[in-house]
Protein backbone atom coordinates (compact mmCIF):
# COMPACT_ATOMS: atom_id res chain seq x y z
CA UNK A 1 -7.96 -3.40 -5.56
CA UNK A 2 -6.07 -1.28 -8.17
CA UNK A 3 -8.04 2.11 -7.94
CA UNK A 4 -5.93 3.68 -10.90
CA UNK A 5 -6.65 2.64 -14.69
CA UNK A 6 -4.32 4.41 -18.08
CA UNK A 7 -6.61 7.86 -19.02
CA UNK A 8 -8.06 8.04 -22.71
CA UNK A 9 -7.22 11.63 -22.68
CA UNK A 10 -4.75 13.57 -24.55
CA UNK A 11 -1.33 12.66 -24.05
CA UNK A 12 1.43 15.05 -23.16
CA UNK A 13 4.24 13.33 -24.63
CA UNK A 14 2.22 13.41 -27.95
CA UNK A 15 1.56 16.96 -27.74
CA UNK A 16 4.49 17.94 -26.44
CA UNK A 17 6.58 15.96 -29.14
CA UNK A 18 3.96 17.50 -31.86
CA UNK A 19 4.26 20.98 -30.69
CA UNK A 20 8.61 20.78 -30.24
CA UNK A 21 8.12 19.12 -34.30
CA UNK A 22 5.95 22.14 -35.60
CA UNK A 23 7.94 24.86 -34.09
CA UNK A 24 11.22 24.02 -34.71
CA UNK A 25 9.92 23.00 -38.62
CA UNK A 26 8.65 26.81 -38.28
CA UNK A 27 11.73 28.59 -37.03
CA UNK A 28 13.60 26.27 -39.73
CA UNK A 29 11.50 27.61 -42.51
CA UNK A 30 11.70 31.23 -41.25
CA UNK A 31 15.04 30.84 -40.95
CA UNK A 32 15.39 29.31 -44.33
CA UNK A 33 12.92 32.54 -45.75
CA UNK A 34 15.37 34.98 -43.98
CA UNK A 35 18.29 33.57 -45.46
CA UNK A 36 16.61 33.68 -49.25
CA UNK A 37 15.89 37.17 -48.75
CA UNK A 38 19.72 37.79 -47.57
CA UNK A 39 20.87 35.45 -50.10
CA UNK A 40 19.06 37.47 -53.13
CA UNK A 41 20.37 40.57 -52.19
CA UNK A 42 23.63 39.53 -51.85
CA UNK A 43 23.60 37.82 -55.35
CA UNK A 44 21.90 40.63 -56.59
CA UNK A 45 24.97 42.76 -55.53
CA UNK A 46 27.69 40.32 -56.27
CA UNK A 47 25.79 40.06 -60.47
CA UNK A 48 25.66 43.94 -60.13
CA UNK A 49 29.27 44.26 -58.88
CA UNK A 50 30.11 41.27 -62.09
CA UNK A 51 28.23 43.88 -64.60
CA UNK A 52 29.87 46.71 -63.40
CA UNK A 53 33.74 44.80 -63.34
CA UNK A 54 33.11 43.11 -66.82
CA UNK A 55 32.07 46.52 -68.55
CA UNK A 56 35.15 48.46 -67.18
CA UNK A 57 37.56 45.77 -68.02
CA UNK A 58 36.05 45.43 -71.77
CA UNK A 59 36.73 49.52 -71.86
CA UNK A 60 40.69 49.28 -72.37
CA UNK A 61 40.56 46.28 -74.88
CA UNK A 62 37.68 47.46 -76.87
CA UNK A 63 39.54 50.61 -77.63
CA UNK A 64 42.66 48.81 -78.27
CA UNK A 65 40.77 46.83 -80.93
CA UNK A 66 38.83 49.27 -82.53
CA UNK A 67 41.83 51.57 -83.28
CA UNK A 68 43.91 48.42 -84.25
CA UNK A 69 40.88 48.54 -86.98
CA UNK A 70 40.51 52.05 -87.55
CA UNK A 71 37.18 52.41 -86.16
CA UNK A 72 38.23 55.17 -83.87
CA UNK A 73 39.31 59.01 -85.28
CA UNK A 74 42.92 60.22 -84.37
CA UNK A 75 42.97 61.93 -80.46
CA UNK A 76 42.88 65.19 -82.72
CA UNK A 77 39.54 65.09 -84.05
CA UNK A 78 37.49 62.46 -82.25
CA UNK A 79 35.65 60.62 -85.37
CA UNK A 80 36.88 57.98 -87.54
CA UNK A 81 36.36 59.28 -91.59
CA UNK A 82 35.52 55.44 -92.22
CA UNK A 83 32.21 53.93 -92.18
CA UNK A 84 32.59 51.24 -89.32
CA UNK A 85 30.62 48.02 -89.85
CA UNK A 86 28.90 46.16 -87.07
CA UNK A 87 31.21 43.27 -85.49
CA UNK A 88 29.48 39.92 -83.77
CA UNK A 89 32.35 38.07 -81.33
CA UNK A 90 32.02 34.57 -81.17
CA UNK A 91 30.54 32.50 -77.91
CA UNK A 92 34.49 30.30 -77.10
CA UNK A 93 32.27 27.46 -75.75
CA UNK A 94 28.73 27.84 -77.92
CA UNK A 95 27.01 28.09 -74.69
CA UNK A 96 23.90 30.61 -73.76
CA UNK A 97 25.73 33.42 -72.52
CA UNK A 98 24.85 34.94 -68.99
CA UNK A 99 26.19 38.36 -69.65
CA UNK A 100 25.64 40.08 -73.42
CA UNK A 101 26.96 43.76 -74.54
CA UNK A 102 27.24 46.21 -76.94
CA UNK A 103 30.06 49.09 -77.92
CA UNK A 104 28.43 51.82 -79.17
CA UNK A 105 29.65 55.03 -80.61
CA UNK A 106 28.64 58.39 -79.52
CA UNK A 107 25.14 58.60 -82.25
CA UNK A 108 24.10 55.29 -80.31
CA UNK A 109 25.07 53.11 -83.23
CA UNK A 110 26.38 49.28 -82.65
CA UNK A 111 30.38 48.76 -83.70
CA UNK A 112 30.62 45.63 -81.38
CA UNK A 113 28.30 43.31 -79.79
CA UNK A 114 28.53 39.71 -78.18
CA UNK A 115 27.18 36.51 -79.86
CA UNK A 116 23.51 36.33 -77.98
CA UNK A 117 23.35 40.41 -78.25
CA UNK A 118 20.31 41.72 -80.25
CA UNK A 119 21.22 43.28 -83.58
CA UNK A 120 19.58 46.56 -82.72
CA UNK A 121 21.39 49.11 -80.18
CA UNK A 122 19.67 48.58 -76.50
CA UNK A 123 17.16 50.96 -75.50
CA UNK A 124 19.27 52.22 -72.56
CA UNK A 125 20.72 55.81 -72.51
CA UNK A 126 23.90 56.45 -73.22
CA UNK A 127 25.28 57.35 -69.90
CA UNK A 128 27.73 55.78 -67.64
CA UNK A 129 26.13 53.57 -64.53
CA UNK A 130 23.09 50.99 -64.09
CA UNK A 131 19.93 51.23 -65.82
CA UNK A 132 17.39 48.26 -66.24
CA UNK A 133 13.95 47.43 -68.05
CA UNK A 134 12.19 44.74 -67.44
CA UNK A 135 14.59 42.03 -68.81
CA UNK A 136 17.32 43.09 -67.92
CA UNK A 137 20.17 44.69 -66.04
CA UNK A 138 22.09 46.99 -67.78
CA UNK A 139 25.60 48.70 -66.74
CA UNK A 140 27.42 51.03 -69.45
CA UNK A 141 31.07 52.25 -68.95
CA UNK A 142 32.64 54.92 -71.13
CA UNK A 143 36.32 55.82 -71.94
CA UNK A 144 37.78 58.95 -70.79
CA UNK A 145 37.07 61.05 -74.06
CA UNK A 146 33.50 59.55 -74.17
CA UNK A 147 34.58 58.05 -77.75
CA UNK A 148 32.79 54.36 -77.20
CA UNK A 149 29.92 53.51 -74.51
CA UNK A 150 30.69 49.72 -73.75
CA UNK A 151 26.97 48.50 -72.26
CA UNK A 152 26.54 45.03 -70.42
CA UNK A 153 23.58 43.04 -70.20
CA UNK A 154 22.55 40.31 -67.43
CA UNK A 155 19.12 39.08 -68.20
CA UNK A 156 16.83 38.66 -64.82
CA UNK A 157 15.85 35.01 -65.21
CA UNK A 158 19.72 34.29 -64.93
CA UNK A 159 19.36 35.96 -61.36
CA UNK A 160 16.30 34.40 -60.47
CA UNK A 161 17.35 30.73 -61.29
CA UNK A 162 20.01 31.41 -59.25
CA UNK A 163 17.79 32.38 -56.60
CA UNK A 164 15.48 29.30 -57.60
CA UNK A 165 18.70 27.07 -57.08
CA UNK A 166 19.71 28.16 -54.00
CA UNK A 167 16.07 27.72 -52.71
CA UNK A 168 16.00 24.44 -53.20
CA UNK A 169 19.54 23.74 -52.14
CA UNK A 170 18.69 25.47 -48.78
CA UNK A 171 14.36 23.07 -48.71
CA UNK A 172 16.18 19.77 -49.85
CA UNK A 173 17.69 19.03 -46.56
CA UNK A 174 14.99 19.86 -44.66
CA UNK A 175 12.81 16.99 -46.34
CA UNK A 176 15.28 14.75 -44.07
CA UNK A 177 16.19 16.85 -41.73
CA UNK A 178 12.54 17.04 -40.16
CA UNK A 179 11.77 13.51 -39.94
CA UNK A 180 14.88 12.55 -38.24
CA UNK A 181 14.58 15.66 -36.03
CA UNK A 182 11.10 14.74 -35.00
CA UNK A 183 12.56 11.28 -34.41
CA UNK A 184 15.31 13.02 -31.95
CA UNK A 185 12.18 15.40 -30.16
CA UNK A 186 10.52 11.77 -29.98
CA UNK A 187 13.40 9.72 -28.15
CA UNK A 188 14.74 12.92 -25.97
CA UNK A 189 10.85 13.94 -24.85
CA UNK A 190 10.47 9.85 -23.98
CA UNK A 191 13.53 9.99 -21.78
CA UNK A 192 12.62 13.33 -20.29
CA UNK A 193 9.18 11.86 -19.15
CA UNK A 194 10.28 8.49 -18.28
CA UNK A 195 10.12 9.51 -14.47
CA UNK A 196 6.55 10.20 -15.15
CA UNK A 197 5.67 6.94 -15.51
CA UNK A 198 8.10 5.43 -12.91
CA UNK A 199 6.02 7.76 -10.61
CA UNK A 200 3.10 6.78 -12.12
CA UNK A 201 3.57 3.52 -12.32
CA UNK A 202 4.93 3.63 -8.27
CA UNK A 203 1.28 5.15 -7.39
CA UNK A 204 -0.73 2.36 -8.97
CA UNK A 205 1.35 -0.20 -6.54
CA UNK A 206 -0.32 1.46 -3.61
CA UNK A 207 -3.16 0.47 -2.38
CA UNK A 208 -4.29 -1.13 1.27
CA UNK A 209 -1.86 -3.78 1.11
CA UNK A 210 1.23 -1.74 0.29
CA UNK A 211 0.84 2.07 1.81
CA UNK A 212 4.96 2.67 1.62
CA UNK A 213 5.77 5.78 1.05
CA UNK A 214 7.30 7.05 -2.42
CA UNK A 215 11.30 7.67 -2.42
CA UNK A 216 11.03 11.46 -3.86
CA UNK A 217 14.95 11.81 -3.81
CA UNK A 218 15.55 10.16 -6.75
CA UNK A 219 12.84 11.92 -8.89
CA UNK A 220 13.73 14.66 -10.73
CA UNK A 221 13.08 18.33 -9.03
CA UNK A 222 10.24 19.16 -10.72
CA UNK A 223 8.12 15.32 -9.74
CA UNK A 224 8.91 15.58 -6.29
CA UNK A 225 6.27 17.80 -4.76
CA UNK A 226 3.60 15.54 -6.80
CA UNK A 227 5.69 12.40 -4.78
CA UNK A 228 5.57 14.48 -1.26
CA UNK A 229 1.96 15.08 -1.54
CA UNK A 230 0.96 11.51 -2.70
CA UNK A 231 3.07 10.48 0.76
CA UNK A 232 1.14 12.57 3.03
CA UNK A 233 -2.19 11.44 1.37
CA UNK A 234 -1.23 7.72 1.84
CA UNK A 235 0.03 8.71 5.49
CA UNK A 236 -3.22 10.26 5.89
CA UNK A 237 -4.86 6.78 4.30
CA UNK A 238 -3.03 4.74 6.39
CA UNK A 239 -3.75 6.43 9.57
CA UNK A 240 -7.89 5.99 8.34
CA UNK A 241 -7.33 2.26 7.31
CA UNK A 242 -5.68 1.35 10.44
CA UNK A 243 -8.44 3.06 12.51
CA UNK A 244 -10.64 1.05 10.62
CA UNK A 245 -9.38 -2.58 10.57
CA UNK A 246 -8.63 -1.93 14.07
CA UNK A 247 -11.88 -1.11 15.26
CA UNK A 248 -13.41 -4.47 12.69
CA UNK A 249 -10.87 -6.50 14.34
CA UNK A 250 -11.76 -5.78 17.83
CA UNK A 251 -15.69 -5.40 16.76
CA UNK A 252 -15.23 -9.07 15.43
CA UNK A 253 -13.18 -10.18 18.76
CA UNK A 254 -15.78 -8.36 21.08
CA UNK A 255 -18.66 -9.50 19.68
CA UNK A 256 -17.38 -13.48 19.47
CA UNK A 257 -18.20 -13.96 23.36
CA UNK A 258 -21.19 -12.55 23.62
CA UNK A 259 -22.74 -14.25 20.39
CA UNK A 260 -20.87 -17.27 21.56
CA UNK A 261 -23.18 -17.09 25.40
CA UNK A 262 -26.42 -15.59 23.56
CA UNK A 263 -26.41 -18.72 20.90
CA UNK A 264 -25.91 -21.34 23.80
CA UNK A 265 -28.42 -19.88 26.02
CA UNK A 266 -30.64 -19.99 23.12
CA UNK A 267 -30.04 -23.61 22.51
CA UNK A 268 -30.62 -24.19 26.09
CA UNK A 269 -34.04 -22.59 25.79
CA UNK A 270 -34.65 -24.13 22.86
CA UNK A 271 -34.05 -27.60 24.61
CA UNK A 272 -36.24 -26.63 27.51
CA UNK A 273 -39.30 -25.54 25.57
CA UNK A 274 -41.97 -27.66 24.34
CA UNK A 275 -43.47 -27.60 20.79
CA UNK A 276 -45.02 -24.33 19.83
CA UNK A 277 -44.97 -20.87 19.09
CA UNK A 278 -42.58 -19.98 21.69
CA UNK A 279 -39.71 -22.97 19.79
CA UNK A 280 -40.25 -21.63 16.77
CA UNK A 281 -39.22 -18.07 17.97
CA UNK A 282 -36.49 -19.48 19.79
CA UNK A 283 -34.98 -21.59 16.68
CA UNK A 284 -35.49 -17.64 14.57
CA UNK A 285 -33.17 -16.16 17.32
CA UNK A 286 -30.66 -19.41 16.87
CA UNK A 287 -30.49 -18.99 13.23
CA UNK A 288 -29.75 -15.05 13.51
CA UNK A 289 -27.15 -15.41 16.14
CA UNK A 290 -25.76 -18.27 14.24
CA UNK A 291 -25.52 -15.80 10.70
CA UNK A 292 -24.74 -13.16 12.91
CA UNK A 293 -21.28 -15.08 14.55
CA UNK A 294 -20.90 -16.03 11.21
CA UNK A 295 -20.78 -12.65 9.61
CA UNK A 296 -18.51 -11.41 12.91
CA UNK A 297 -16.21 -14.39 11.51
CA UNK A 298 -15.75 -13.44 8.14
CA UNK A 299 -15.22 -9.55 9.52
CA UNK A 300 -12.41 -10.76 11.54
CA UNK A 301 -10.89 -12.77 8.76
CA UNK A 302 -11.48 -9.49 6.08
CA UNK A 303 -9.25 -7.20 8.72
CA UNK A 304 -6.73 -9.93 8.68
CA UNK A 305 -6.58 -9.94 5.19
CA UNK A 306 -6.64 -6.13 4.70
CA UNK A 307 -3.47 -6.62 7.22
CA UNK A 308 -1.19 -8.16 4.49
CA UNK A 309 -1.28 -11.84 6.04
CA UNK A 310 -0.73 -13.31 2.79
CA UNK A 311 2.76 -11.87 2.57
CA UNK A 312 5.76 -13.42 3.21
CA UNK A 313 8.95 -14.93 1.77
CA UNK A 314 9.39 -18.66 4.35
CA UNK A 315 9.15 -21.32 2.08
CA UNK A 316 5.63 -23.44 3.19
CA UNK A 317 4.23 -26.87 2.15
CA UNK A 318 0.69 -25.90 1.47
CA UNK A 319 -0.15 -29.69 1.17
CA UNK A 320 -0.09 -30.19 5.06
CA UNK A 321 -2.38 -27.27 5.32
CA UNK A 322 -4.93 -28.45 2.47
CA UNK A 323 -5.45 -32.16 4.19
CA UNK A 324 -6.19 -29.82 8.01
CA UNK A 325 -8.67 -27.82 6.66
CA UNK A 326 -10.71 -30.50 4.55
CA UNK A 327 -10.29 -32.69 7.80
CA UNK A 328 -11.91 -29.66 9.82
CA UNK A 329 -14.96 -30.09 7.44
CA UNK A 330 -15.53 -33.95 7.55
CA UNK A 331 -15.37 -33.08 11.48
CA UNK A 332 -18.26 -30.80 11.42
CA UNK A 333 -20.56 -32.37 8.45
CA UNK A 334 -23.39 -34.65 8.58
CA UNK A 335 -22.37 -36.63 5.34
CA UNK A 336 -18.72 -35.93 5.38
CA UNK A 337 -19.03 -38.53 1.59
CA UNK A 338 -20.41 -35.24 0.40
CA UNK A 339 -17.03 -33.63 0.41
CA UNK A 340 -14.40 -35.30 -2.08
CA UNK A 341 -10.46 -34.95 -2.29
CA UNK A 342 -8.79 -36.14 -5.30
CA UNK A 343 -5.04 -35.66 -5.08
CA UNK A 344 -2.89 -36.75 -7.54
CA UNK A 345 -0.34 -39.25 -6.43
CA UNK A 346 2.84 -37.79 -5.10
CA UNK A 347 1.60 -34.19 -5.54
CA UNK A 348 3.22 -31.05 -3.94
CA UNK A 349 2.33 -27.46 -3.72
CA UNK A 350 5.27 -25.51 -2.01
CA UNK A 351 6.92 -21.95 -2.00
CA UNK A 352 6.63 -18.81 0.13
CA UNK A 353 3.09 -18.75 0.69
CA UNK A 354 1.48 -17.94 4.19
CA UNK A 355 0.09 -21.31 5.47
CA UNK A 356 -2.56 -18.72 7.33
CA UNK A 357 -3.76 -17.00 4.63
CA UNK A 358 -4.48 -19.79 2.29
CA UNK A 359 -6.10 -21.72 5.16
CA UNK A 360 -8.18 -19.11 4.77
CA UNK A 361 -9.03 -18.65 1.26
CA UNK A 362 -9.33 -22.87 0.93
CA UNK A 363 -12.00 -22.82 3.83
CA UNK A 364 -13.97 -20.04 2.06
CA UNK A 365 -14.10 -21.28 -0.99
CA UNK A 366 -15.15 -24.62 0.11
CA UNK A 367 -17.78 -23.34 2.59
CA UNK A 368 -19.27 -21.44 -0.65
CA UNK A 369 -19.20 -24.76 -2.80
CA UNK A 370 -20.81 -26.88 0.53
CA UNK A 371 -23.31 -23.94 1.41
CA UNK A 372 -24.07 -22.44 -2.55
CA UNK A 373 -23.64 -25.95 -4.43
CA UNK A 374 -26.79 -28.27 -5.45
CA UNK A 375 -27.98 -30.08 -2.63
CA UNK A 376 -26.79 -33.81 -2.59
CA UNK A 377 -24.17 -33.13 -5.38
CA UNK A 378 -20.58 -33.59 -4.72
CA UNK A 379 -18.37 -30.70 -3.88
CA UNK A 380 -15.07 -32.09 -5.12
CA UNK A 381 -11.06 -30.60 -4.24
CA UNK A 382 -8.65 -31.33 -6.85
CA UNK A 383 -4.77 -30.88 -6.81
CA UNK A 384 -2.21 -31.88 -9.23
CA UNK A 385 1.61 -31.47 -9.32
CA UNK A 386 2.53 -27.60 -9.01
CA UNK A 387 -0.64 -27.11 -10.43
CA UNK A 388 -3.63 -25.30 -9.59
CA UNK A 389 -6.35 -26.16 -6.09
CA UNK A 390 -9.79 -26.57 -8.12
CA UNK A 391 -13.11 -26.82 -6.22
CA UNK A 392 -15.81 -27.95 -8.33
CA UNK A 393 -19.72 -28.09 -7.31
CA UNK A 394 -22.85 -28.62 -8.79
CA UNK A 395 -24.67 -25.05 -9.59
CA UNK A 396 -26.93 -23.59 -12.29
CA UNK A 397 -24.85 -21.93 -15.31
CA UNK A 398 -23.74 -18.80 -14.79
CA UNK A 399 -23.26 -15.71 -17.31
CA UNK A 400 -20.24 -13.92 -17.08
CA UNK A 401 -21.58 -10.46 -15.61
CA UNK A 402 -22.89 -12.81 -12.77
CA UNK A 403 -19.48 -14.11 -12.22
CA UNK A 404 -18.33 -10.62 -12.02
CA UNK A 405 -20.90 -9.46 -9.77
CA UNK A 406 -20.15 -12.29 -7.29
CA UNK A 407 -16.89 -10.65 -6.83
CA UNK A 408 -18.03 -8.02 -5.29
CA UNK A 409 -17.94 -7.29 -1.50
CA UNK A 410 -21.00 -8.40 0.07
CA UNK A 411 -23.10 -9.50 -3.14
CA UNK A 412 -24.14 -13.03 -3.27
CA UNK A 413 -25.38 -13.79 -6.47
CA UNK A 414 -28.89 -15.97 -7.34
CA UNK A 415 -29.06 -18.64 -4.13
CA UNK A 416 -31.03 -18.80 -1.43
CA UNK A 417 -28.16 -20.25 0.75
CA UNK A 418 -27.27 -17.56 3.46
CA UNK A 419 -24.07 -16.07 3.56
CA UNK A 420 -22.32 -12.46 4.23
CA UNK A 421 -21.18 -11.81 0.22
CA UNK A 422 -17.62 -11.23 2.28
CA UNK A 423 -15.81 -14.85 1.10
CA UNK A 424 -14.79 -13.98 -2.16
CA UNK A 425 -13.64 -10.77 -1.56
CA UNK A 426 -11.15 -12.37 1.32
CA UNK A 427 -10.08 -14.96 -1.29
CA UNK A 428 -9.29 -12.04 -3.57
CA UNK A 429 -7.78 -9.87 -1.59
CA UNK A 430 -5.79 -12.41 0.59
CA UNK A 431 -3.88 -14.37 -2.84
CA UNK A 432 -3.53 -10.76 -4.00
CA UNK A 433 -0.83 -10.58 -1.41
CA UNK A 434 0.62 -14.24 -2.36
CA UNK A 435 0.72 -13.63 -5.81
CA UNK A 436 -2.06 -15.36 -7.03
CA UNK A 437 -5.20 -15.53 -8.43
CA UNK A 438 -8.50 -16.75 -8.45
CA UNK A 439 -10.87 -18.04 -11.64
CA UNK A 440 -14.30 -18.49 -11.83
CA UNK A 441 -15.68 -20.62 -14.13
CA UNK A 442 -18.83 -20.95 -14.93
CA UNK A 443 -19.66 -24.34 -16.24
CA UNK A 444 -17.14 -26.08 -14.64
CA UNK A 445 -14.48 -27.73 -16.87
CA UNK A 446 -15.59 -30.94 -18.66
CA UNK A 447 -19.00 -30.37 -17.63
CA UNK A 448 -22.36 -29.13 -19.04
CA UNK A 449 -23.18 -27.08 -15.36
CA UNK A 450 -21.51 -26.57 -12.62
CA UNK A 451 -19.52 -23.96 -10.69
CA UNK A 452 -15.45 -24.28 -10.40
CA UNK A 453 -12.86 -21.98 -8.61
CA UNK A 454 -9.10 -22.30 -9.48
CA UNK A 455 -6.41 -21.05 -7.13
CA UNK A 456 -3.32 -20.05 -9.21
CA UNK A 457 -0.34 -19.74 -7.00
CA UNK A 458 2.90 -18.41 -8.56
């Protein structure tokens, strides 16, 4: 019997996967915030170092120009007798323009300014280096004699769209990169925990029948003190199960002979007395001897069976052994007719099976049908080709918990037949080892009652 079944509880792949997704999405997203922060700084200086180049280049040409036009007084003097007018340059493409200035004259008036500058001077001192409002970001650059203050303007928004873009070029990927990352965690974490199942699946083989231990070598490190300490238990198991089949074997063997003596002296007595109280007492100690070397029977067959009788890989024709056991019953019944073996013509059940153990289980589950079955109905043995042994018997319907509950070691279900509650059990436990199975089926196939047992041999 399989004493390990799959948990309900939390799984440890799943949370381990989970927890791997979240925090490397979490360092990616810090790492992503961290780099924004870098990333507007550094544009911040690189649009602060463009302000502060575009002003000081404009310096040189602006004064070029402005003398060219006689905007600017002689070295002498300083001033220009003229009136200047303001000047508007032209956008070359007709495009919004990022950066926007003004060249103003010593009172703060405006000679030049760009296409998108404001009419009206900037409210920015005139003094050379950065100033800003809340708009913008201002830079102002001066020639040597302080003639002309040349001030460039770079509005915020432009800085924070860039800022914006870069954002999103940094979150984009991750939209894909997560999923297929969490797909990686998923595959890598399934590998890495594959030996947990190999080991777990390598526990649920073990049970009476198979007590081997566990190779631990070829676990990985970390699996193979769980594998060491599931050996010793099973060492430890094995020691207690062969204590106790041995001591059922030899109770069953030990207690044959004297049952054997005490049940023929009994019928001896039996013979000898007359009619009377003193029979009747004698035929109550004949019919508990007689369950009792029954019972001792079926103990010494359930200690074979817990042996691992069933196993083994010779090639047997399980035919011969069907027709010896059914000819052991006719032997023994009163009304041998009772018992009924329909074979189909030329039919053939071979392969490795043990020719003990399914003597066995065949003689069990007949004896149930003969004992359990409706009085004066048939018990009937059918085999076809390769197919399955089915014993069928007359027997009230049965519900499907009461199928399941004959099953069990020593329960016997609703008759008032005798028995131990050991046969099916042995059955079980015995084509267990060959690779079988047994079905109950409660009513019988084709019928309205009845009680059937398949044996499925693979």
């Amino acid at each position: 019997m399989n004493l390990f079944h799959h948990s309900t509880g939390p799984s440890m792949t799943r949370r381990l996967i989970l927890s791997l997704t979240f925090a490397m999405t979490f360092l990616w997203l810090l790492a992503v915030g961290l780099g924004l922060v870098v990333m507007e700084e550094e544009l911040a200086e690189i649009f602060d170092g463009t302000l502060q180049d575009t002003a000081e280049r404009l310096v040189p040409l602006v004064v070029d120009d402005l003398e060219h036009r006689g905007m600017l007084g002689s070295p002498a003097n300083g001033t220009s007798s003229a009136a200047p007018q303001q000047l508007q340059t032209g956008s070359s493409s007709g495009d919004h323009e990022y950066l926007i200035y003004q060249v103003r004259d010593p009172s703060g008036r405006v000679l030049i300014r760009s296409h998108d500058a404001p009419e009206q001077a900037f409210a920015t001192p005139l003094k050379g280096g950065f100033w800003k409002d809340a708009t913008y970001q201002f830079y102002t650059a001066t020639n040597d004699d302080r003639q002309i203050f040349i001030q460039v303007a770079d509005a915020f928004e432009n800085r924070e769209e860039a800022v914006r873009e870069g954002a999103i070029a940094l979150f984009l990927p991750l939209i894909f990169l997560i999923p297929v990352s969490g797909m990686l965690i998923w595959l890598v974490v399934r590998r890495a925990v594959r030996p947990v199942g190999e080991l777990r699946r390598e526990i649920e083989t073990k049970d009476g029948g198979n007590m081997e231990p566990i190779n631990a070598s070829m676990l990985p490190r970390e699996l193979q003190p769980i594998a060491v300490s599931v050996n010793l238990l099973m060492t430890r198991l094995r020691t207690a199960l062969d204590a106790e089949r041995e001591f059922t074997s030899n109770s069953a063997h030990e207690l044959r002979t004297p049952i054997a003596g005490a049940l023929a002296q009994t019928q001896m007595l039996i013979a000898e007395l007359t009619e009377g109280s003193s029979r009747h007492r004698a035929g109550q100690i004949e019919a508990s001897l007689t369950r009792l070397s029954h019972l001792a029977e079926k103990l010494l067959q359930l200690s074979r069976a817990e042996a691992g009788i069933g196993i083994t890989d010779k090639p047997t024709d399980l035919t011969r052994i069907l027709d010896m056991v059914l000819t052991d019953f006719w032997r023994s019944m009163a009304d041998p007719a009772r018992l009924v073996f329909k074979r189909t013509p030329g039919a053939q059940l071979i392969g490795p099976f043990s020719e003990d153990a399914f003597a066995i289980v065949l003689r069990n589950l007949v004896e149930n049908a003969l004992v359990h079955g409706t009085p004066g109905e048939p018990v009937e043995v059918f085999l076809d080709d390769g197919g399955p042994v089915r014993i069928v018997n007359g027997a009230p319907r049965m519900t499907e918990a009461e199928l399941a509950s004959i099953r069990k070691r020593f329960s016997r279900g609703k008759t008032e037949a005798g028995g131990s509650g050991l046969g099916l059990s042995i059955v079980e436990r015995l084509l267990g080892q060959m690779n079988g199975r047994l079905v109950l089926l409660s009513p019988a196939s084709g019928r309205d009652g009845g009680f059937e047992a398949r044996i499925f041999l693979s």
